[in-house]
C-alpha atoms as a PDB file:
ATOM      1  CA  UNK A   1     163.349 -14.442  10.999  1.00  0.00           C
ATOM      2  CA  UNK A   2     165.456 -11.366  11.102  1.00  0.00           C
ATOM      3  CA  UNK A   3     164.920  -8.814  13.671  1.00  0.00           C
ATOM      4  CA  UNK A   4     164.460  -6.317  10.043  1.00  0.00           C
ATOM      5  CA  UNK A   5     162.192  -8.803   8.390  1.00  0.00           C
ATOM      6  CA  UNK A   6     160.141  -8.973  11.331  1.00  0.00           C
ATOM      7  CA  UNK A   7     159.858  -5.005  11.579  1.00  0.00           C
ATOM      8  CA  UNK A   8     159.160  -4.742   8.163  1.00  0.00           C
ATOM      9  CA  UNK A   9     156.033  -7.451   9.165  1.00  0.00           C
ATOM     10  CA  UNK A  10     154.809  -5.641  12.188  1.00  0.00           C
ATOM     11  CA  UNK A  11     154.851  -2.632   9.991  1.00  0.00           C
ATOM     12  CA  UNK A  12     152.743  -4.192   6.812  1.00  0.00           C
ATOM     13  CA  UNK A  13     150.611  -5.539   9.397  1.00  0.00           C
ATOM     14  CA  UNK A  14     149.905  -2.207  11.012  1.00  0.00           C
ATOM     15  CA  UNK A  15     149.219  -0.231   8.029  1.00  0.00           C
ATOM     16  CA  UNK A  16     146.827  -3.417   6.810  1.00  0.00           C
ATOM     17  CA  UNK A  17     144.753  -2.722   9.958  1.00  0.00           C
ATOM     18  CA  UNK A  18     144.829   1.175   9.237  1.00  0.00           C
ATOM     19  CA  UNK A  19     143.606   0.533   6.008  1.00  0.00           C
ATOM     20  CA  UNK A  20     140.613  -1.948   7.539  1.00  0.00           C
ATOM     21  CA  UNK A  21     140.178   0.777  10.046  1.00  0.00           C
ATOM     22  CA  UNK A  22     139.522   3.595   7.278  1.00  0.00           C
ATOM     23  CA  UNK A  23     137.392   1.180   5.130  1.00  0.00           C
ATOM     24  CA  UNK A  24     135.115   0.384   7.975  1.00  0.00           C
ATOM     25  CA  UNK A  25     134.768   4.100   8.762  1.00  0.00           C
ATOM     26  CA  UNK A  26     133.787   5.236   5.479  1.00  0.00           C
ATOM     27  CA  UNK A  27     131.345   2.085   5.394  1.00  0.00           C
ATOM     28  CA  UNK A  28     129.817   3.075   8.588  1.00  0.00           C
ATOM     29  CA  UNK A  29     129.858   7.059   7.685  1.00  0.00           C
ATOM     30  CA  UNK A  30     128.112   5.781   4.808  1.00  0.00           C
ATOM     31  CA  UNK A  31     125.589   3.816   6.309  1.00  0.00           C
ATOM     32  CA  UNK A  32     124.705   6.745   8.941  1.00  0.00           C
ATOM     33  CA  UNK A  33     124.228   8.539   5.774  1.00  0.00           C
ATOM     34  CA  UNK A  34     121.926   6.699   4.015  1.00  0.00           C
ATOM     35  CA  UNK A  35     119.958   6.267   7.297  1.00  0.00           C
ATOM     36  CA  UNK A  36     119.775   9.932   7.671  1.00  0.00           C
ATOM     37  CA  UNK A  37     118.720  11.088   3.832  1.00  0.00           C
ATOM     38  CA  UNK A  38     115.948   7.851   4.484  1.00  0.00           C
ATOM     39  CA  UNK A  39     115.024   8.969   7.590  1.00  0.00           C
ATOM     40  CA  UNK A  40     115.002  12.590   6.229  1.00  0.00           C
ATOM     41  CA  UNK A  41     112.899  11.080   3.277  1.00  0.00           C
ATOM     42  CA  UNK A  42     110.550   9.750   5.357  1.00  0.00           C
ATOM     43  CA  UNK A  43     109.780  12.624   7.222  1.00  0.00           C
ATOM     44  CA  UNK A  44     109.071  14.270   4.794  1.00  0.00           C
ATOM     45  CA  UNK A  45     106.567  12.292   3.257  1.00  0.00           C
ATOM     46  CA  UNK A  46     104.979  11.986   6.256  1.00  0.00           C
ATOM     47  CA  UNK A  47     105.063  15.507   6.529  1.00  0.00           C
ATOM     48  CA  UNK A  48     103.656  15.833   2.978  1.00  0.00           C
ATOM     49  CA  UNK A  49     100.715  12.788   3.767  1.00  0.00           C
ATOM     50  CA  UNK A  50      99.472  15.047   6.958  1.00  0.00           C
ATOM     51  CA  UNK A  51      99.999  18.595   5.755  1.00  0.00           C
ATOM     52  CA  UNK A  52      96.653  20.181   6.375  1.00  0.00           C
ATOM     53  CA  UNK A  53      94.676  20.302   3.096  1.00  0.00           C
ATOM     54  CA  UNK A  54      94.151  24.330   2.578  1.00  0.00           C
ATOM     55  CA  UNK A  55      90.302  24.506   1.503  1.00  0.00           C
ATOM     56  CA  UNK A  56      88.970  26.914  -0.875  1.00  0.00           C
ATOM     57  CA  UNK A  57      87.367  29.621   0.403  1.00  0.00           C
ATOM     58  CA  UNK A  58      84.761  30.882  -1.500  1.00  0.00           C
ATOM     59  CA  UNK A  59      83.153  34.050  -0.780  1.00  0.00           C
ATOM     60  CA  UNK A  60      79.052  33.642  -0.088  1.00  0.00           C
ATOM     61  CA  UNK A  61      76.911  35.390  -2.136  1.00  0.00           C
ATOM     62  CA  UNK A  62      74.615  36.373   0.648  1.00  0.00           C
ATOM     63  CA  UNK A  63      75.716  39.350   2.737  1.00  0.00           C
ATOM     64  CA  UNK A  64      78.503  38.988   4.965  1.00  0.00           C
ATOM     65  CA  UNK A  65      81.097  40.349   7.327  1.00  0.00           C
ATOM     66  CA  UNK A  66      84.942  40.743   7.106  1.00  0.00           C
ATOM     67  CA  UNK A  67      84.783  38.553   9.726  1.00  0.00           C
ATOM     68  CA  UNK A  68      82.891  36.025   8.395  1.00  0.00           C
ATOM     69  CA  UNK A  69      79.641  36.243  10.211  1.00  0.00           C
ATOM     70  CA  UNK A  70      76.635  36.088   7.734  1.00  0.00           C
ATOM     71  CA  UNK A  71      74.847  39.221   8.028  1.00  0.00           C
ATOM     72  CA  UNK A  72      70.894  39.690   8.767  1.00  0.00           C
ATOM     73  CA  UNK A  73      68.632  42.419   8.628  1.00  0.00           C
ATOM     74  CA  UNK A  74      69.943  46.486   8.721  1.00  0.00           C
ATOM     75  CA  UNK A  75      69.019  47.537  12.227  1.00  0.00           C
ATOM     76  CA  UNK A  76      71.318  50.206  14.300  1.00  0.00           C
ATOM     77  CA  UNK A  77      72.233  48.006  17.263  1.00  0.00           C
ATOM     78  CA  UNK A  78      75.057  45.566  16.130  1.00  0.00           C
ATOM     79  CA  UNK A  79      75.142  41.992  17.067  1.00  0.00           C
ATOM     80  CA  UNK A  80      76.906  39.153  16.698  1.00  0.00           C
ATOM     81  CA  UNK A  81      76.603  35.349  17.613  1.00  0.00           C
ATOM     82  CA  UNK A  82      78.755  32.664  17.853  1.00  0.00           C
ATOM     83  CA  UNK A  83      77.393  29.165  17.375  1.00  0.00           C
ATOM     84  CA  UNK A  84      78.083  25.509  16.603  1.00  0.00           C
ATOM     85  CA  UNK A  85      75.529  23.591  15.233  1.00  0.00           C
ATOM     86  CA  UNK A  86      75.836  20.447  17.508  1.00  0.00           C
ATOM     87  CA  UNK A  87      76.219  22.827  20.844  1.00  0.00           C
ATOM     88  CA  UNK A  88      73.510  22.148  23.034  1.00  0.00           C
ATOM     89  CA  UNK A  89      73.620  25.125  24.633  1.00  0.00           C
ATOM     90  CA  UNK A  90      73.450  27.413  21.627  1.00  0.00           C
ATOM     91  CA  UNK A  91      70.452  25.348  21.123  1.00  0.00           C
ATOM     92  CA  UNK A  92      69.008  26.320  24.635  1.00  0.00           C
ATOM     93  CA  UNK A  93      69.939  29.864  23.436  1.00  0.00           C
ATOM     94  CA  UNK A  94      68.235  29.516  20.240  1.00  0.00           C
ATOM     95  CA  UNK A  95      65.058  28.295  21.893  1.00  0.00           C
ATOM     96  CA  UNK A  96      65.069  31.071  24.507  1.00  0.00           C
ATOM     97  CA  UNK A  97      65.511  33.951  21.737  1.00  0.00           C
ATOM     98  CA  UNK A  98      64.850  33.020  18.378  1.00  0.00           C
ATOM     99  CA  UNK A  99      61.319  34.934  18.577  1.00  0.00           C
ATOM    100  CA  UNK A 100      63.462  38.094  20.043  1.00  0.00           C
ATOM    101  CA  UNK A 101      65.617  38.146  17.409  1.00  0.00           C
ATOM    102  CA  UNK A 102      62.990  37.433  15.113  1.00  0.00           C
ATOM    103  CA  UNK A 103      61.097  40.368  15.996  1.00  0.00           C
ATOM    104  CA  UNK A 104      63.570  42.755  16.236  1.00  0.00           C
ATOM    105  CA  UNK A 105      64.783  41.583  12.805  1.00  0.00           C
ATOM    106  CA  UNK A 106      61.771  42.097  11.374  1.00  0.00           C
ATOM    107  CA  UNK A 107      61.244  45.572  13.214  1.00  0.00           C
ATOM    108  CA  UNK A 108      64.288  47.079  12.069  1.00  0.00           C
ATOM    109  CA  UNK A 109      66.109  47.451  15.284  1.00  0.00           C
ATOM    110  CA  UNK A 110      69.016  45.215  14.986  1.00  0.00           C
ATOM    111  CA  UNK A 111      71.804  43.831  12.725  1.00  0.00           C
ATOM    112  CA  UNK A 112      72.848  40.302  13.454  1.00  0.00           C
ATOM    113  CA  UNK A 113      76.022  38.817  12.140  1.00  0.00           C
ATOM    114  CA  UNK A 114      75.687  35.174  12.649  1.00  0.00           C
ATOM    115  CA  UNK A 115      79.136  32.866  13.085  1.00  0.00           C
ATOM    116  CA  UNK A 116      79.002  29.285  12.549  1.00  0.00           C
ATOM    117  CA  UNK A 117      81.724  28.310  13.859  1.00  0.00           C
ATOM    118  CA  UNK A 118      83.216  24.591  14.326  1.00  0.00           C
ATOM    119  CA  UNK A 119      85.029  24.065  17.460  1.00  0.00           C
ATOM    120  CA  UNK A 120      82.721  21.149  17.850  1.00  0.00           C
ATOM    121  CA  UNK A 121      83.982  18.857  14.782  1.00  0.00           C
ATOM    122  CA  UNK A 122      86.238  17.324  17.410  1.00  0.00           C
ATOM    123  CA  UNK A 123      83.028  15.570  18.767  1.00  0.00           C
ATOM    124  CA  UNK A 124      81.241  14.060  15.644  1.00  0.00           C
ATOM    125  CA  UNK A 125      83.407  11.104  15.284  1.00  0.00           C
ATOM    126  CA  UNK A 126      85.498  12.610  12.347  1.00  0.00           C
ATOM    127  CA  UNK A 127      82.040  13.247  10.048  1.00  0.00           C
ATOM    128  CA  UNK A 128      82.808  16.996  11.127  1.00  0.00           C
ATOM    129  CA  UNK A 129      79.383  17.540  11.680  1.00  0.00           C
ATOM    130  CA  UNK A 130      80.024  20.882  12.685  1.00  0.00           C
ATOM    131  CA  UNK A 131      81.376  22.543   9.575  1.00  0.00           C
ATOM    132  CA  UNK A 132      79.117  20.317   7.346  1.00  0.00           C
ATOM    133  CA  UNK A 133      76.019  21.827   9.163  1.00  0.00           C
ATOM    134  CA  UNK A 134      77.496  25.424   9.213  1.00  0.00           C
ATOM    135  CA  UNK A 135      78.197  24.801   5.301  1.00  0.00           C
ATOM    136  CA  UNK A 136      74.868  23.901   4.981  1.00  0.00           C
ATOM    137  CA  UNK A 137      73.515  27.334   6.173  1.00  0.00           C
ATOM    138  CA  UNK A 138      75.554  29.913   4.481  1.00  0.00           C
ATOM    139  CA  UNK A 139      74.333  27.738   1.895  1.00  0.00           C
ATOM    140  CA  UNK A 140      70.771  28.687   2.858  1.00  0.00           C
ATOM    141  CA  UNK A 141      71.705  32.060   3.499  1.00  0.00           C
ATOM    142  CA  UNK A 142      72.247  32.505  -0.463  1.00  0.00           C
ATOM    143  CA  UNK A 143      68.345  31.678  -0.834  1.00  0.00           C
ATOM    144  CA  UNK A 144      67.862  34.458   1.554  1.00  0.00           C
ATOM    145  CA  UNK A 145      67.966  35.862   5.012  1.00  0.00           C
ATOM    146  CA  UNK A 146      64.824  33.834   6.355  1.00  0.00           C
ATOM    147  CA  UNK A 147      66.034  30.995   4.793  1.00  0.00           C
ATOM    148  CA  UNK A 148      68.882  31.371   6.696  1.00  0.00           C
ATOM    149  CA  UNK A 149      66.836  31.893   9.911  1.00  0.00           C
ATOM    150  CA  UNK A 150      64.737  28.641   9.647  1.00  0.00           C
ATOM    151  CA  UNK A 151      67.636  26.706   8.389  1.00  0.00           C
ATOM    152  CA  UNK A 152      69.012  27.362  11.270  1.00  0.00           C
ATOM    153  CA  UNK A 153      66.413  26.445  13.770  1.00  0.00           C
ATOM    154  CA  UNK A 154      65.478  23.668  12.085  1.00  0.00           C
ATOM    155  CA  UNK A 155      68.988  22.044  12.212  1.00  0.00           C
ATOM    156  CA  UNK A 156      68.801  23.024  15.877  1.00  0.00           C
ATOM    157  CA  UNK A 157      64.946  21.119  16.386  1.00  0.00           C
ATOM    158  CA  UNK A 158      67.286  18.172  14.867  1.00  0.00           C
ATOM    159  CA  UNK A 159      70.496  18.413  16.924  1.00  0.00           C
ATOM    160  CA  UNK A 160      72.280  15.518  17.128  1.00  0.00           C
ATOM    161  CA  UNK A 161      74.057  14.575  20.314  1.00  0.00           C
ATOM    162  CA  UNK A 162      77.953  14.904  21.366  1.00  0.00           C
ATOM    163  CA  UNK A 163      79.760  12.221  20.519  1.00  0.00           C
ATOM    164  CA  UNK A 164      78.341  10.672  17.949  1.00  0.00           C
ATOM    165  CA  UNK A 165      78.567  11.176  14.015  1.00  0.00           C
ATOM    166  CA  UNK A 166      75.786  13.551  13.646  1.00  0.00           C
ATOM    167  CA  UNK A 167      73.673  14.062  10.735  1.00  0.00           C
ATOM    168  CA  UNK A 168      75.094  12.887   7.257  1.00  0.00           C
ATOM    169  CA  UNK A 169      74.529  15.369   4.350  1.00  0.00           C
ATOM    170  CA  UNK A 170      71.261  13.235   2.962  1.00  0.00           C
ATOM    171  CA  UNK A 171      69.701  14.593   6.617  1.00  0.00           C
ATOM    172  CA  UNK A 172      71.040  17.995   6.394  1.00  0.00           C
ATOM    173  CA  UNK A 173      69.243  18.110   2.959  1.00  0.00           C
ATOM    174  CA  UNK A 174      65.891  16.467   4.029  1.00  0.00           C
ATOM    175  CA  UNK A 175      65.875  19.169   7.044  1.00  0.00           C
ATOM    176  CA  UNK A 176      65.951  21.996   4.116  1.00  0.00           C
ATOM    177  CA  UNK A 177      63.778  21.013   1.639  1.00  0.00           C
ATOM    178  CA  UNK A 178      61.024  19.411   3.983  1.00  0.00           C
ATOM    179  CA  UNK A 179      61.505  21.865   6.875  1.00  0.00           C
ATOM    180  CA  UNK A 180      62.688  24.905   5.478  1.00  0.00           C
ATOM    181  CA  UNK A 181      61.654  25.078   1.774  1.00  0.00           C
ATOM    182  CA  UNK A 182      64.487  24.986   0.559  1.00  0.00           C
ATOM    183  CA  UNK A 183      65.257  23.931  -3.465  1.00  0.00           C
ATOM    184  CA  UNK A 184      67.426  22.400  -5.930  1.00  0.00           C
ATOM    185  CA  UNK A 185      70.171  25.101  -5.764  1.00  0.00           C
ATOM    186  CA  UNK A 186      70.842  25.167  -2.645  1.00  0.00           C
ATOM    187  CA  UNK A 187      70.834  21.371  -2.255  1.00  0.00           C
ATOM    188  CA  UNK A 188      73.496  21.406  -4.986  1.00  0.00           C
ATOM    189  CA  UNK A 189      75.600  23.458  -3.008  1.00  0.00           C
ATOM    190  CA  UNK A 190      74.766  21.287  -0.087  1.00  0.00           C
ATOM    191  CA  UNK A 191      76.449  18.855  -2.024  1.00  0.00           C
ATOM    192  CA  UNK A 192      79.528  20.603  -2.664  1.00  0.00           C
ATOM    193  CA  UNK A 193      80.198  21.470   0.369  1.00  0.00           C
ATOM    194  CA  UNK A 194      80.578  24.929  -1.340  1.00  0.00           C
ATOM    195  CA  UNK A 195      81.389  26.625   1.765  1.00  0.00           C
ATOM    196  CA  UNK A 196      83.500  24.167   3.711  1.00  0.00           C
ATOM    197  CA  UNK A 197      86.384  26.655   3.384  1.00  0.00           C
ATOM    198  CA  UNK A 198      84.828  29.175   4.334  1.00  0.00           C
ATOM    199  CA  UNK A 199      82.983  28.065   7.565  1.00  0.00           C
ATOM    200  CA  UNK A 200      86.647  26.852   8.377  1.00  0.00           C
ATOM    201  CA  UNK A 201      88.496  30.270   7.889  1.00  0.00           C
ATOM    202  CA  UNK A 202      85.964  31.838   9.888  1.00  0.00           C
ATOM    203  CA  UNK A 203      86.584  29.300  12.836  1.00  0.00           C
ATOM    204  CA  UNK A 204      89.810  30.328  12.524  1.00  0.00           C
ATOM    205  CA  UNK A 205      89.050  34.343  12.779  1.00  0.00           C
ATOM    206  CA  UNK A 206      87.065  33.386  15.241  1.00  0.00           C
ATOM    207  CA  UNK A 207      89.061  31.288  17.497  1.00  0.00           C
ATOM    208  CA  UNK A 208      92.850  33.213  16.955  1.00  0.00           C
ATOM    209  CA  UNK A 209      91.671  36.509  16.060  1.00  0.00           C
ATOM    210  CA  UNK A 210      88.355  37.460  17.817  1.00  0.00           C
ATOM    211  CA  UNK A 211      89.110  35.716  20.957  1.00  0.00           C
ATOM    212  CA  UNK A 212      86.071  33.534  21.090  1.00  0.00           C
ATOM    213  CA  UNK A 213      86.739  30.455  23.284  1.00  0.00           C
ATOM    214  CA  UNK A 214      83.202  29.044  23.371  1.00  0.00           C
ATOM    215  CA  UNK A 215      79.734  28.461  22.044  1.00  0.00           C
ATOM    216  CA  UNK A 216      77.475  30.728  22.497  1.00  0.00           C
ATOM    217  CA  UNK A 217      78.983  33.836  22.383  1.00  0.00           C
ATOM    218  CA  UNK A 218      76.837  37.010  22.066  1.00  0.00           C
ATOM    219  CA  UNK A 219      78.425  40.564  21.005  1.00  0.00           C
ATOM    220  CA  UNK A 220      75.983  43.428  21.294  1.00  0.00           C
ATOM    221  CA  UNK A 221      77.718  46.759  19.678  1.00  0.00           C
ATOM    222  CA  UNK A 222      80.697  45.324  20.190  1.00  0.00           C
ATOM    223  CA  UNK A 223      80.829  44.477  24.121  1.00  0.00           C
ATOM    224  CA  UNK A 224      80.224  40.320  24.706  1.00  0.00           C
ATOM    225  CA  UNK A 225      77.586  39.819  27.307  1.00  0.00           C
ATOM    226  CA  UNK A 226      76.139  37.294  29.650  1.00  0.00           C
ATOM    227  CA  UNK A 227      74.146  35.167  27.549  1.00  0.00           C
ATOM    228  CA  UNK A 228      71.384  34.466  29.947  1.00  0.00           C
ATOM    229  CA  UNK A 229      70.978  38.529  30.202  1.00  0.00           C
ATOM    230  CA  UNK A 230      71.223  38.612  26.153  1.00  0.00           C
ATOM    231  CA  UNK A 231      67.594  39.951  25.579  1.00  0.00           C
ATOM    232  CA  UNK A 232      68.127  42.861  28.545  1.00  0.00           C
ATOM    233  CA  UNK A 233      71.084  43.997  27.102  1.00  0.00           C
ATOM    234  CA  UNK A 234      69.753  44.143  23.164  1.00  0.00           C
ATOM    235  CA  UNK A 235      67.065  46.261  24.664  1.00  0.00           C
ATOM    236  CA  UNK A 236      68.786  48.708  26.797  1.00  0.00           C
ATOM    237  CA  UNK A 237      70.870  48.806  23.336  1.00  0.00           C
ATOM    238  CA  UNK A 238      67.635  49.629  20.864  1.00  0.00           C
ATOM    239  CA  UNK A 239      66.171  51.926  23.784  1.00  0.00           C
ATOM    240  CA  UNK A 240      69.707  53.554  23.527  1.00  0.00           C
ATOM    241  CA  UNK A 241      70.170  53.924  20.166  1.00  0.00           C
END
């Protein structure tokens, strides 16, 4: 072969593999491209599949606070609890001043603004026992402010332990209507979980906005106090006011 025809080979050759070279670029550009907008896809349904489902909130028709505590009775000395239904130690706290707060209720001295929170959900074995429970109450709080009251202690005589899946909602309605006297509206809204939103939102208030960090928390006039001196310092705050 001439030396030209063989430089005219070499040459076709060359530009043959520069070709191949270019195809198997855009083939693999391509490729990493589709991967991407799949990958990309997939994220986003993923994203989309565990996107926090935004509850409705709807507002009790019982009296409440902007910061979603239920309100009971119109005494001058302000206070406010924090509690989870399956917190044993709001229970203790229950037991040691339900009959306080009872009487100064029903005396006129106080205001309490009562927070069910749900911090606790975390340890029902995904039943969210918590915010079922605290749905459950504003519920009774409709019916009216006792109702509220001995909804409240009754789910507390009935606490379930930590860590396990709590009450389901035929329970939560055999505690009202046997133990509390509680009828076929508010079992409805039992139901319905009517206030599942709202319990929620005000676990969030409570948790990012009002700084609470545990179960119980007592606010008397605005100052949180030791729990254990709780009945000392709502006192000293009627005797003050």
């Amino acid at each position: 072969m001439a030396k030209s025809q063989r430089k005219a080979a070499a040459e076709a050759l060359r530009r043959q593999q520069a070709a191949e070279a270019r195809r198997k670029k855009i083939l693999f550009g391509t490729a990493i491209g589709a991967a991407v907008l799949l990958i990309g896809g997939l994220l986003g349904l993923g994203i989309w599949l565990n996107r926090d489902v935004e509850e409705e909130v709807n507002e009790p028709e019982a009296a409440t606070t902007d910061t979603y505590g239920v309100q009971i009775g119109d005494g001058p000395v302000e206070i406010d609890l924090y509690i989870d239904y399956m917190c044993p130690i709001c229970n203790e706290f229950e037991s040691a001043y339900s009959e306080d707060i009872q009487g100064w209720i029903d005396d006129g001295s106080v205001t309490v603004n009562y927070h069910p929170i749900t911090i606790l959900d975390r340890l029902s074995e995904g039943t969210e026992y918590s915010t079922r429970a605290a749905s459950a109450a504003v519920c009774a709080a409709d019916t009216g402010e006792q109702a509220f009251l001995d909804y409240s202690l009754a789910l507390f005589a009935n606490q379930p332990a930590e860590n396990t899946p709590g009450l389901d909602d035929d329970e939560l309605i055999r505690i009202g209507t046997e133990e509390a006297d509680l009828g076929d509206d508010w079992e409805q809204c039992v139901s319905e979980e009517t206030y599942r939103g709202w319990v929620q939102a005000g676990n969030t208030s409570a948790t990012e906005d009002q700084g609470v960090s545990g179960t119980p928390t007592a606010v008397v006039d605005g100052e949180t106090v030791d729990t254990q001196a709780f009945a000392d310092e709502v006192e000293a705050a009627i005797a003050a006011s």
